[in-house]
PDB file of N, CA and C in Angstrom:
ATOM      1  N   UNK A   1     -41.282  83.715   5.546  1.00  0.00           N
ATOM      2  CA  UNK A   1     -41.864  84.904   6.103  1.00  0.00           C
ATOM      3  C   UNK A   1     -43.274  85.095   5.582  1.00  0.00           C
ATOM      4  N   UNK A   2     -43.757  84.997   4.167  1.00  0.00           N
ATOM      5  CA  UNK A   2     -44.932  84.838   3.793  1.00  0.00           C
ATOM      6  C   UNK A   2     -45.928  83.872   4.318  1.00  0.00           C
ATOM      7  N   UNK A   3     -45.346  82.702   4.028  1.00  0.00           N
ATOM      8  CA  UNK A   3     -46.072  82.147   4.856  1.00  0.00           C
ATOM      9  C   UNK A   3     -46.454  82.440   6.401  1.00  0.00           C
ATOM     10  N   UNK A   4     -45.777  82.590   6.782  1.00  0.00           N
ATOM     11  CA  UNK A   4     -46.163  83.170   8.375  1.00  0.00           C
ATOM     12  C   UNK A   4     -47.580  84.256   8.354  1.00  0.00           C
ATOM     13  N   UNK A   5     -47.117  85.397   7.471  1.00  0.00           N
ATOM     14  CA  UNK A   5     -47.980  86.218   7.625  1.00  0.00           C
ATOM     15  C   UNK A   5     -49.683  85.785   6.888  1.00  0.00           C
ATOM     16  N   UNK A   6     -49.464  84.417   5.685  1.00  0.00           N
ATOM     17  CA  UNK A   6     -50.221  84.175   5.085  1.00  0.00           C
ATOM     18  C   UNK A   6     -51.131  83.351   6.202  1.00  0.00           C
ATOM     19  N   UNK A   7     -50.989  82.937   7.453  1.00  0.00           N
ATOM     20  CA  UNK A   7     -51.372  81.989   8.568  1.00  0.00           C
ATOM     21  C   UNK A   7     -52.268  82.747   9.501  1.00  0.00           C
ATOM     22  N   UNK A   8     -51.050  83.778   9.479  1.00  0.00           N
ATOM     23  CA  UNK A   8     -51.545  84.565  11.082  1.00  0.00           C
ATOM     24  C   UNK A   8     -52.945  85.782  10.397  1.00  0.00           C
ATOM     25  N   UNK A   9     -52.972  86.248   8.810  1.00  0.00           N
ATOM     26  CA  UNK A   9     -54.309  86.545   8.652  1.00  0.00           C
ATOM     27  C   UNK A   9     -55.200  85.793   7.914  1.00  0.00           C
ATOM     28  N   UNK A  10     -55.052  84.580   7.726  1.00  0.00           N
ATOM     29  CA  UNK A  10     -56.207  83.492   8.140  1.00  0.00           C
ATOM     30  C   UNK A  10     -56.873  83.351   9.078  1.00  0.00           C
ATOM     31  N   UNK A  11     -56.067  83.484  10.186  1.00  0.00           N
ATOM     32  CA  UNK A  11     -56.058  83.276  11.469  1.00  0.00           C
ATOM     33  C   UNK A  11     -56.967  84.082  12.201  1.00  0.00           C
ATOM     34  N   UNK A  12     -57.011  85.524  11.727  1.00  0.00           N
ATOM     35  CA  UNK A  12     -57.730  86.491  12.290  1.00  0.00           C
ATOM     36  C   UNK A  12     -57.019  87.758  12.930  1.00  0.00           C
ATOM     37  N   UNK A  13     -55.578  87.667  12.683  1.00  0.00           N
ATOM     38  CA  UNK A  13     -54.791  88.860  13.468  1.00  0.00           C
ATOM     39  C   UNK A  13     -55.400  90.009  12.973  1.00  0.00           C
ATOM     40  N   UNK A  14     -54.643  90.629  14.176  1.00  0.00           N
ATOM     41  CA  UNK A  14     -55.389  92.232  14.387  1.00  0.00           C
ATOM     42  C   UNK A  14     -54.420  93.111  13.716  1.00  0.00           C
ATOM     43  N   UNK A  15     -54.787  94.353  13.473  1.00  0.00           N
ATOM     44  CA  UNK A  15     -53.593  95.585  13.464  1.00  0.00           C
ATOM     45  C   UNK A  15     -52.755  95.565  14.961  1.00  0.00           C
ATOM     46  N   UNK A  16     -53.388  95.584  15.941  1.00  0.00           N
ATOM     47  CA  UNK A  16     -52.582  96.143  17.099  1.00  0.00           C
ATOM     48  C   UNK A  16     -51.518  94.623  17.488  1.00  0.00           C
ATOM     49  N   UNK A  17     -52.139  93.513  17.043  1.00  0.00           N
ATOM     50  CA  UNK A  17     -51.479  92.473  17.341  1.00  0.00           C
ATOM     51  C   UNK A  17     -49.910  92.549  16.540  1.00  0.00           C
ATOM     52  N   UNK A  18     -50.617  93.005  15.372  1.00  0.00           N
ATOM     53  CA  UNK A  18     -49.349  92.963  14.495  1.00  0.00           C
ATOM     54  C   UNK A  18     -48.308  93.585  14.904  1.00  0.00           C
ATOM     55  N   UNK A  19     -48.793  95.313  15.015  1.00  0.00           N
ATOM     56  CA  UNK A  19     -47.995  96.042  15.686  1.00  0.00           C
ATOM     57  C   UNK A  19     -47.052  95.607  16.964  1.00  0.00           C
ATOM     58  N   UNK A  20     -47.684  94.969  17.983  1.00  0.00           N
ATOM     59  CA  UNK A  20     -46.907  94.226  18.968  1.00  0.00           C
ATOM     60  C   UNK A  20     -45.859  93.448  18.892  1.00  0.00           C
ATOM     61  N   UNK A  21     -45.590  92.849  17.568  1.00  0.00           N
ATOM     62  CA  UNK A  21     -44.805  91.833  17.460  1.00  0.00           C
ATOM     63  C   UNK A  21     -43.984  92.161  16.572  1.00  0.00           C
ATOM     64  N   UNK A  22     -44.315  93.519  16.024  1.00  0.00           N
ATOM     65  CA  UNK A  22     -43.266  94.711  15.245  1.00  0.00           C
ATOM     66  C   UNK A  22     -42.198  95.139  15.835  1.00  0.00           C
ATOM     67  N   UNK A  23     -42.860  95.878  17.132  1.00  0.00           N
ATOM     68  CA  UNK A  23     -42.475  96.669  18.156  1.00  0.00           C
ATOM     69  C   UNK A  23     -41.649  95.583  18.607  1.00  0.00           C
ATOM     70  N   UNK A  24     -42.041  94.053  19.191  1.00  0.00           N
ATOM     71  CA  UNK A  24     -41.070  93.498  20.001  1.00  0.00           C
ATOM     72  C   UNK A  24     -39.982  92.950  19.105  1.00  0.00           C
ATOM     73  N   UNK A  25     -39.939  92.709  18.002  1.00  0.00           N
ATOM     74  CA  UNK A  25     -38.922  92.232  17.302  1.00  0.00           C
ATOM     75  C   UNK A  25     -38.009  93.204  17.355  1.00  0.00           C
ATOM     76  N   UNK A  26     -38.454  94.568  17.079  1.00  0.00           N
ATOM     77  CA  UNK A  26     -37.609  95.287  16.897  1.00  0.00           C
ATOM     78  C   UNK A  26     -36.454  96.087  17.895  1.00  0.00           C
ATOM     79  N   UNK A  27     -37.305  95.662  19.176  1.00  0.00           N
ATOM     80  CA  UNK A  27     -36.415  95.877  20.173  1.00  0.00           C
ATOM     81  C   UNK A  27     -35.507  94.615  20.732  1.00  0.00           C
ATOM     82  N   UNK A  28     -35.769  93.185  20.135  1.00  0.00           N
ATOM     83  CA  UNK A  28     -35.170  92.424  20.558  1.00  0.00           C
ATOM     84  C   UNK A  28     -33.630  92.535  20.235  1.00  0.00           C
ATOM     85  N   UNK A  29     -33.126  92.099  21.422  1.00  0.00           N
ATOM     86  CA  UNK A  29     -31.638  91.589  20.668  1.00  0.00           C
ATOM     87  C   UNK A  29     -30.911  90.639  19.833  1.00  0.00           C
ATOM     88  N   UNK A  30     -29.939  91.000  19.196  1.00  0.00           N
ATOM     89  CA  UNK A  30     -29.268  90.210  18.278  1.00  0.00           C
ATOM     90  C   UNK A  30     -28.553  88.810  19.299  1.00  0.00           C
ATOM     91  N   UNK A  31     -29.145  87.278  18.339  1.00  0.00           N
ATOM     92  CA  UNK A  31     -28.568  86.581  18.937  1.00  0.00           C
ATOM     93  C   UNK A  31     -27.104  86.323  19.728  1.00  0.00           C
ATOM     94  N   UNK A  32     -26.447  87.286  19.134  1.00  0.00           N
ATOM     95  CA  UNK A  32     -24.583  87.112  19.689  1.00  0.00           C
ATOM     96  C   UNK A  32     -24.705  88.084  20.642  1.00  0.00           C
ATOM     97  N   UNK A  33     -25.516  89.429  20.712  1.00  0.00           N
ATOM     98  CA  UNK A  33     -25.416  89.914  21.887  1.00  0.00           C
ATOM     99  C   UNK A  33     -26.518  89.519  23.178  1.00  0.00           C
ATOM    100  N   UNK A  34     -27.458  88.995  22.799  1.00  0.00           N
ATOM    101  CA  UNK A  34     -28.292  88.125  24.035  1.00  0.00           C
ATOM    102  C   UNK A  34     -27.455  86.974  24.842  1.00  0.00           C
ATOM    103  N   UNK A  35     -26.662  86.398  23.751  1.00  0.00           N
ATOM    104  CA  UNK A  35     -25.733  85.018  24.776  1.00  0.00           C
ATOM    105  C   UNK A  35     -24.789  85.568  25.302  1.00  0.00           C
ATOM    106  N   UNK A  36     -24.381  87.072  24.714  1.00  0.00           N
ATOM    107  CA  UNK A  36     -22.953  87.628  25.729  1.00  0.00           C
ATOM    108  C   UNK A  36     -23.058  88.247  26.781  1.00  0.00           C
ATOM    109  N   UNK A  37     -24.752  88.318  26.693  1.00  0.00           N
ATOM    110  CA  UNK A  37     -25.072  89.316  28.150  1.00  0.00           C
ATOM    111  C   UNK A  37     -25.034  88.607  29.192  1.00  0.00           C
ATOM    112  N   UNK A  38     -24.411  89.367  30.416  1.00  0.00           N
ATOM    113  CA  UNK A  38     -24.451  88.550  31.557  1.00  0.00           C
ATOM    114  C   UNK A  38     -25.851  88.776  32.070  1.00  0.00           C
ATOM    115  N   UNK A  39     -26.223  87.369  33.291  1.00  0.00           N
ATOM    116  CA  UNK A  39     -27.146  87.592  33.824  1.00  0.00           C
ATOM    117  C   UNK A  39     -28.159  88.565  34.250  1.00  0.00           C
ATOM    118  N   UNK A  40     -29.421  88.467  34.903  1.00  0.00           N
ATOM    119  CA  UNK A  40     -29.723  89.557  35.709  1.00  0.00           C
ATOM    120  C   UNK A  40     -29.488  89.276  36.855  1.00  0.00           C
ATOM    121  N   UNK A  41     -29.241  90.303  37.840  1.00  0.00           N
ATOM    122  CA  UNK A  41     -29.645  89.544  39.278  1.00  0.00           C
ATOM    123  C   UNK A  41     -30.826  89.330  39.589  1.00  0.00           C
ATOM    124  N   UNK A  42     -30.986  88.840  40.803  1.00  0.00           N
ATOM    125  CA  UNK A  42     -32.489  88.705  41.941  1.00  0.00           C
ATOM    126  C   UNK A  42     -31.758  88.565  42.802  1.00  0.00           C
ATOM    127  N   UNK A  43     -33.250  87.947  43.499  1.00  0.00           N
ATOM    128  CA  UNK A  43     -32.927  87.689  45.222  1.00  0.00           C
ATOM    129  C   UNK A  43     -32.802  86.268  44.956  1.00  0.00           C
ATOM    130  N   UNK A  44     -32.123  85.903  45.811  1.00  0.00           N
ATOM    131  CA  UNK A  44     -31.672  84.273  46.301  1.00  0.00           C
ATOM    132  C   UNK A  44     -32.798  84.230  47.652  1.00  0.00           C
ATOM    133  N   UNK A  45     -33.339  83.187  47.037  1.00  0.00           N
ATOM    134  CA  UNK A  45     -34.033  82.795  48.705  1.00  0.00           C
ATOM    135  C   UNK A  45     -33.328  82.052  49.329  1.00  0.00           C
ATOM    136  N   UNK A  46     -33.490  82.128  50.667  1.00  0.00           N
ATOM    137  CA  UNK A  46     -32.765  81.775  51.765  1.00  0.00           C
ATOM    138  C   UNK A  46     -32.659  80.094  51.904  1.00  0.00           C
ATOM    139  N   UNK A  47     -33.845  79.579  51.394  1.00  0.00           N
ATOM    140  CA  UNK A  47     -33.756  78.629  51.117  1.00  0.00           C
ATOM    141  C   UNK A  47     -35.074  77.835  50.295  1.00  0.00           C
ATOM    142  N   UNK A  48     -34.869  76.516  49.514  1.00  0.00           N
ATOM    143  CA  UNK A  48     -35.611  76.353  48.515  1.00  0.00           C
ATOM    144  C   UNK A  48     -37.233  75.794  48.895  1.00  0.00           C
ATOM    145  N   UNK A  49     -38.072  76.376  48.556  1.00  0.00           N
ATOM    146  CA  UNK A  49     -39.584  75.903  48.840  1.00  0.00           C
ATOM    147  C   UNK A  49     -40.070  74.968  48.333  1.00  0.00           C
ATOM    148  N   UNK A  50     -40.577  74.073  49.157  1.00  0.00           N
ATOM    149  CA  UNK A  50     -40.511  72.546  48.988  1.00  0.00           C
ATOM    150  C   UNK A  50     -42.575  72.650  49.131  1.00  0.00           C
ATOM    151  N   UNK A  51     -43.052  72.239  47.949  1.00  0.00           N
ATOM    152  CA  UNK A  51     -44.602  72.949  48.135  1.00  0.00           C
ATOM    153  C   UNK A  51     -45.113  71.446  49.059  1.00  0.00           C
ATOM    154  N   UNK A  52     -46.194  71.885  49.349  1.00  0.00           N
ATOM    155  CA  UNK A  52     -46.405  70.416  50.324  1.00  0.00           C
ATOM    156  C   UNK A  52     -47.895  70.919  50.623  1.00  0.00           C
ATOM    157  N   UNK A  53     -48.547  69.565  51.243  1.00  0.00           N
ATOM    158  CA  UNK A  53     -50.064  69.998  51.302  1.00  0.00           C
ATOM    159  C   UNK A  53     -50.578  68.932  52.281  1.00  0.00           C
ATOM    160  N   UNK A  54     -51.436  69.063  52.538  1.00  0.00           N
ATOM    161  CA  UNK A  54     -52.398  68.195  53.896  1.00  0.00           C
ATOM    162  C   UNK A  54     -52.695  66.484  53.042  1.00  0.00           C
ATOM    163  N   UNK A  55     -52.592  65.527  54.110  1.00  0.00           N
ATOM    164  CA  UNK A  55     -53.459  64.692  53.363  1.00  0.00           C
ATOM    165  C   UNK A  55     -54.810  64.058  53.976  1.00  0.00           C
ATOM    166  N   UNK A  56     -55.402  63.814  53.123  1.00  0.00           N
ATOM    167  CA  UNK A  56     -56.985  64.147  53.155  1.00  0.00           C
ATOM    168  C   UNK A  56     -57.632  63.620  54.230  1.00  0.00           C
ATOM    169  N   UNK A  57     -57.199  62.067  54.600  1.00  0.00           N
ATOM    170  CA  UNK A  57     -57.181  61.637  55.963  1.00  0.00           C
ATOM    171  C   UNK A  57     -56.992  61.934  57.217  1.00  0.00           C
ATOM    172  N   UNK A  58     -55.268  61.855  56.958  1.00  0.00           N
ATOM    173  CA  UNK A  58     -54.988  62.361  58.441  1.00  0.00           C
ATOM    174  C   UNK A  58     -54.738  63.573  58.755  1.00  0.00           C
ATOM    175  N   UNK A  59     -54.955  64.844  57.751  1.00  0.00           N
ATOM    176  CA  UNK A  59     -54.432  65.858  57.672  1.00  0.00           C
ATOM    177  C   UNK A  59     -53.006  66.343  57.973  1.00  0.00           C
ATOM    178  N   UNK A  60     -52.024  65.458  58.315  1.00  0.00           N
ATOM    179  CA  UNK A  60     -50.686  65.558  58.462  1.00  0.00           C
ATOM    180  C   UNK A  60     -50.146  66.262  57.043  1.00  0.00           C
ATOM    181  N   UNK A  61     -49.146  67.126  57.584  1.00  0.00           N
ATOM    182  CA  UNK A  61     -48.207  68.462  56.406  1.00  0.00           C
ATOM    183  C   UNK A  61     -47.816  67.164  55.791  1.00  0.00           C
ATOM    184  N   UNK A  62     -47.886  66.770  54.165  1.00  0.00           N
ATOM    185  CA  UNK A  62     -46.219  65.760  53.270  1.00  0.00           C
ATOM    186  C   UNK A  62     -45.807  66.615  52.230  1.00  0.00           C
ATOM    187  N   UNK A  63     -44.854  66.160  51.752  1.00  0.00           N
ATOM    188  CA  UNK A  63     -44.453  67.339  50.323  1.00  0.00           C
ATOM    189  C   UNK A  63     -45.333  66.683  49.430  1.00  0.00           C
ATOM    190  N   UNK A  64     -45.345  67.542  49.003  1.00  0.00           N
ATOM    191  CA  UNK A  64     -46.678  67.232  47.537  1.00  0.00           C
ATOM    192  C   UNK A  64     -46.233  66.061  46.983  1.00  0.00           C
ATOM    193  N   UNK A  65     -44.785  65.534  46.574  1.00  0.00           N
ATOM    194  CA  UNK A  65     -43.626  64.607  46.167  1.00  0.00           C
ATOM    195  C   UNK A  65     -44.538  63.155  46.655  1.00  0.00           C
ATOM    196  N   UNK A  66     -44.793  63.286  47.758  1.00  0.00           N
ATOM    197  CA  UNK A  66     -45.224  62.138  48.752  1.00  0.00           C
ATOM    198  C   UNK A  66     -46.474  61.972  49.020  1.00  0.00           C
ATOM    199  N   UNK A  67     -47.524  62.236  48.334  1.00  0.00           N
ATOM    200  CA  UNK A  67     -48.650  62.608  48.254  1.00  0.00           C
ATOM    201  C   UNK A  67     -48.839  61.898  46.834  1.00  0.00           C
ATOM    202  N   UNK A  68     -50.360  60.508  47.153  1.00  0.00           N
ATOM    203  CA  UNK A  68     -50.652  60.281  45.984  1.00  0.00           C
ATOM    204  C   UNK A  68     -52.154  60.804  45.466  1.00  0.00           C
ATOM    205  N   UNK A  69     -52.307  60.610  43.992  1.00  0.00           N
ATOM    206  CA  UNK A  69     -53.143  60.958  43.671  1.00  0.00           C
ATOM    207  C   UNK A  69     -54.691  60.494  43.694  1.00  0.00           C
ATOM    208  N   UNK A  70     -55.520  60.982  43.761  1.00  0.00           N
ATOM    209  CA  UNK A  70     -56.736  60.075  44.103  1.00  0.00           C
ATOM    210  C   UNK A  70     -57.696  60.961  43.519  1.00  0.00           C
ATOM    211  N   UNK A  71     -58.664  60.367  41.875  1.00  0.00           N
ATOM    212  CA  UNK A  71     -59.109  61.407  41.286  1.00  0.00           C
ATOM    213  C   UNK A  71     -60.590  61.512  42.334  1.00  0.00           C
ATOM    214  N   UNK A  72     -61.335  62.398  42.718  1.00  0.00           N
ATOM    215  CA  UNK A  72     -62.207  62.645  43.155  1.00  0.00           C
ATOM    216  C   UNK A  72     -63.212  63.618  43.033  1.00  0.00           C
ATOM    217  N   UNK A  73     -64.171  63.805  42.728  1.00  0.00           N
ATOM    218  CA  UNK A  73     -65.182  64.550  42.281  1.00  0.00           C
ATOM    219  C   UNK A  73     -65.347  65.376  43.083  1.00  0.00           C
ATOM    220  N   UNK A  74     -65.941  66.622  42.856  1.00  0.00           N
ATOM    221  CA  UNK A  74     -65.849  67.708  43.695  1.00  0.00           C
ATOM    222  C   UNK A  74     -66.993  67.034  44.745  1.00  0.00           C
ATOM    223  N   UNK A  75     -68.056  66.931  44.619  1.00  0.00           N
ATOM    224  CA  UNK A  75     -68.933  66.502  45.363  1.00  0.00           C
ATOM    225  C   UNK A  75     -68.969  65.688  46.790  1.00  0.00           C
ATOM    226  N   UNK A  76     -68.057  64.485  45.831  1.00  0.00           N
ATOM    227  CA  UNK A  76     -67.588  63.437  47.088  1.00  0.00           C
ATOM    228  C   UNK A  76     -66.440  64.072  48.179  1.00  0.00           C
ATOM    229  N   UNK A  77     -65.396  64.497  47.513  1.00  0.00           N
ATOM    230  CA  UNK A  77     -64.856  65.206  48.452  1.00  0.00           C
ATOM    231  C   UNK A  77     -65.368  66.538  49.165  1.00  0.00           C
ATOM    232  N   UNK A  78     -66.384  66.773  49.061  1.00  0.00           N
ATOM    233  CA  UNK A  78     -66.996  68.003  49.827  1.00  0.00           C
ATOM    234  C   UNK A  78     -68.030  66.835  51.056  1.00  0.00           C
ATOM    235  N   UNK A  79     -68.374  65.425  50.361  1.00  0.00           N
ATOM    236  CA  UNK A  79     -69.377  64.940  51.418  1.00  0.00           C
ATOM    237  C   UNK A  79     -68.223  64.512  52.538  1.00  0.00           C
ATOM    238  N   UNK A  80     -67.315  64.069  51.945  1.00  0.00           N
ATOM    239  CA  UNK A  80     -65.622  63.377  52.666  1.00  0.00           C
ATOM    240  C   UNK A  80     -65.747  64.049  53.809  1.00  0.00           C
ATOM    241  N   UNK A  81     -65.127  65.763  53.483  1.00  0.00           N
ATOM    242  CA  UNK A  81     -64.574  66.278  54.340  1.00  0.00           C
ATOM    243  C   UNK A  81     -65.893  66.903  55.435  1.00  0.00           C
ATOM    244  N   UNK A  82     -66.934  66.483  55.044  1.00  0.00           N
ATOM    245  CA  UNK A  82     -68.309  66.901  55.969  1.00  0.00           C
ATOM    246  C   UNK A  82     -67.664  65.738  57.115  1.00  0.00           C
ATOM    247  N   UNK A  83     -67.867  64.778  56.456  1.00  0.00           N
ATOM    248  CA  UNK A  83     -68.348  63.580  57.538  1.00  0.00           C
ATOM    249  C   UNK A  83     -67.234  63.466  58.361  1.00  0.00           C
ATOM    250  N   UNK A  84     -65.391  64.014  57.656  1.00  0.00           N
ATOM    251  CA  UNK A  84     -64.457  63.533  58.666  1.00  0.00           C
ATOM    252  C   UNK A  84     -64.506  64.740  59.558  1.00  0.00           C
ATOM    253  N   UNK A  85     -65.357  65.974  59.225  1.00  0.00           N
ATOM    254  CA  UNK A  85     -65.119  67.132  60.447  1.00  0.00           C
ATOM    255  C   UNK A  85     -66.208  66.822  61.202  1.00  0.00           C
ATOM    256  N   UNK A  86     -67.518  65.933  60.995  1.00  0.00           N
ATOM    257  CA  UNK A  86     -68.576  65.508  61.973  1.00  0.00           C
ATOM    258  C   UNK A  86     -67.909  64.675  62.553  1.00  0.00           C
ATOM    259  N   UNK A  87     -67.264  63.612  61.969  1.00  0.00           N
ATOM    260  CA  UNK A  87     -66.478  62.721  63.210  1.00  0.00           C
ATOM    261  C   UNK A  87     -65.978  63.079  63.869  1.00  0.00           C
ATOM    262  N   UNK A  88     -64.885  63.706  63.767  1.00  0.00           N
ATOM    263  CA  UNK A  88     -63.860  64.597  64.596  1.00  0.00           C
ATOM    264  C   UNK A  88     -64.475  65.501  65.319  1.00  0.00           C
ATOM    265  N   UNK A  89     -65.148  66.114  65.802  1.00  0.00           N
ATOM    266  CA  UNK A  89     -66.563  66.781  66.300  1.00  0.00           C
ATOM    267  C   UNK A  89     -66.853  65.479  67.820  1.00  0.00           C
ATOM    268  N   UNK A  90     -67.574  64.582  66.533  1.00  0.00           N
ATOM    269  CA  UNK A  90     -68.095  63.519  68.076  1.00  0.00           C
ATOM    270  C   UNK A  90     -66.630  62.608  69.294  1.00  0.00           C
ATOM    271  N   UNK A  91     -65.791  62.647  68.093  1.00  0.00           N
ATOM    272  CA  UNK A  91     -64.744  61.893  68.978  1.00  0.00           C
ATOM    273  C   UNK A  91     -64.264  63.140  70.165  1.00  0.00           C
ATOM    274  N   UNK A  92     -64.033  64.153  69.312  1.00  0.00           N
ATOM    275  CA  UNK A  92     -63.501  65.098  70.443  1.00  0.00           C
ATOM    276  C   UNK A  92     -64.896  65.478  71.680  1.00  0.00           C
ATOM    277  N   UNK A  93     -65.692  65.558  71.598  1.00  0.00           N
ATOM    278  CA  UNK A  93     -66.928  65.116  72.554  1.00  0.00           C
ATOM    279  C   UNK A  93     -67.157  64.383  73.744  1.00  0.00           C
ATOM    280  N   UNK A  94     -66.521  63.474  72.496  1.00  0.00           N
ATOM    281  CA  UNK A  94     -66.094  61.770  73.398  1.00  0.00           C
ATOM    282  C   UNK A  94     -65.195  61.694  74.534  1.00  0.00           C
ATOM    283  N   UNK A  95     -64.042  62.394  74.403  1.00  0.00           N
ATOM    284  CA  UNK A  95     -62.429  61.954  75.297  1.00  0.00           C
ATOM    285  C   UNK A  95     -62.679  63.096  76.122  1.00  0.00           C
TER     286      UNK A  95
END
């Protein structure tokens, strides 16, 4: 326990910090009654969200899962997506 406190004002803690972690200890619960508590509820979503994103080419939806990585600089991908919306521009022009 000393040590702890000998760390955290090395460290630079505050009064109010301290206080915070007074306050929350002291309202915490005792380990045997935290594991006996039952759950909380929520909401169940209807179903599970699968995150997913464009890919850079063809702009087709994939799950993020299926999507590889390609490190790219902000720059280049800002000239990228110039030139594939100027293309796409002249082709649609085109037909």
């Amino acid at each position: 326990w000393a040590y702890l406190l000998h760390n955290a004002t090395e460290n630079g803690v505050t009064a109010r910090v301290t206080a915070a972690w007074l306050q929350a200890w002291q309202l915490s619960r005792p380990p045997e009654e935290a594991v006996q508590a039952e759950p909380v509820g929520g909401i169940v979503p209807a179903a599970a969200v699968v995150p997913q994103a464009n890919c850079m080419f063809c702009l087709n939806m994939f799950r993020c899962d299926a999507l590889n990585y390609m490190g790219v600089c902000g720059q280049c991908l800002a000239d990228f997506q110039q030139a594939r919306t100027k293309r796409k521009a002249e082709e649609d022009r085109s037909s």
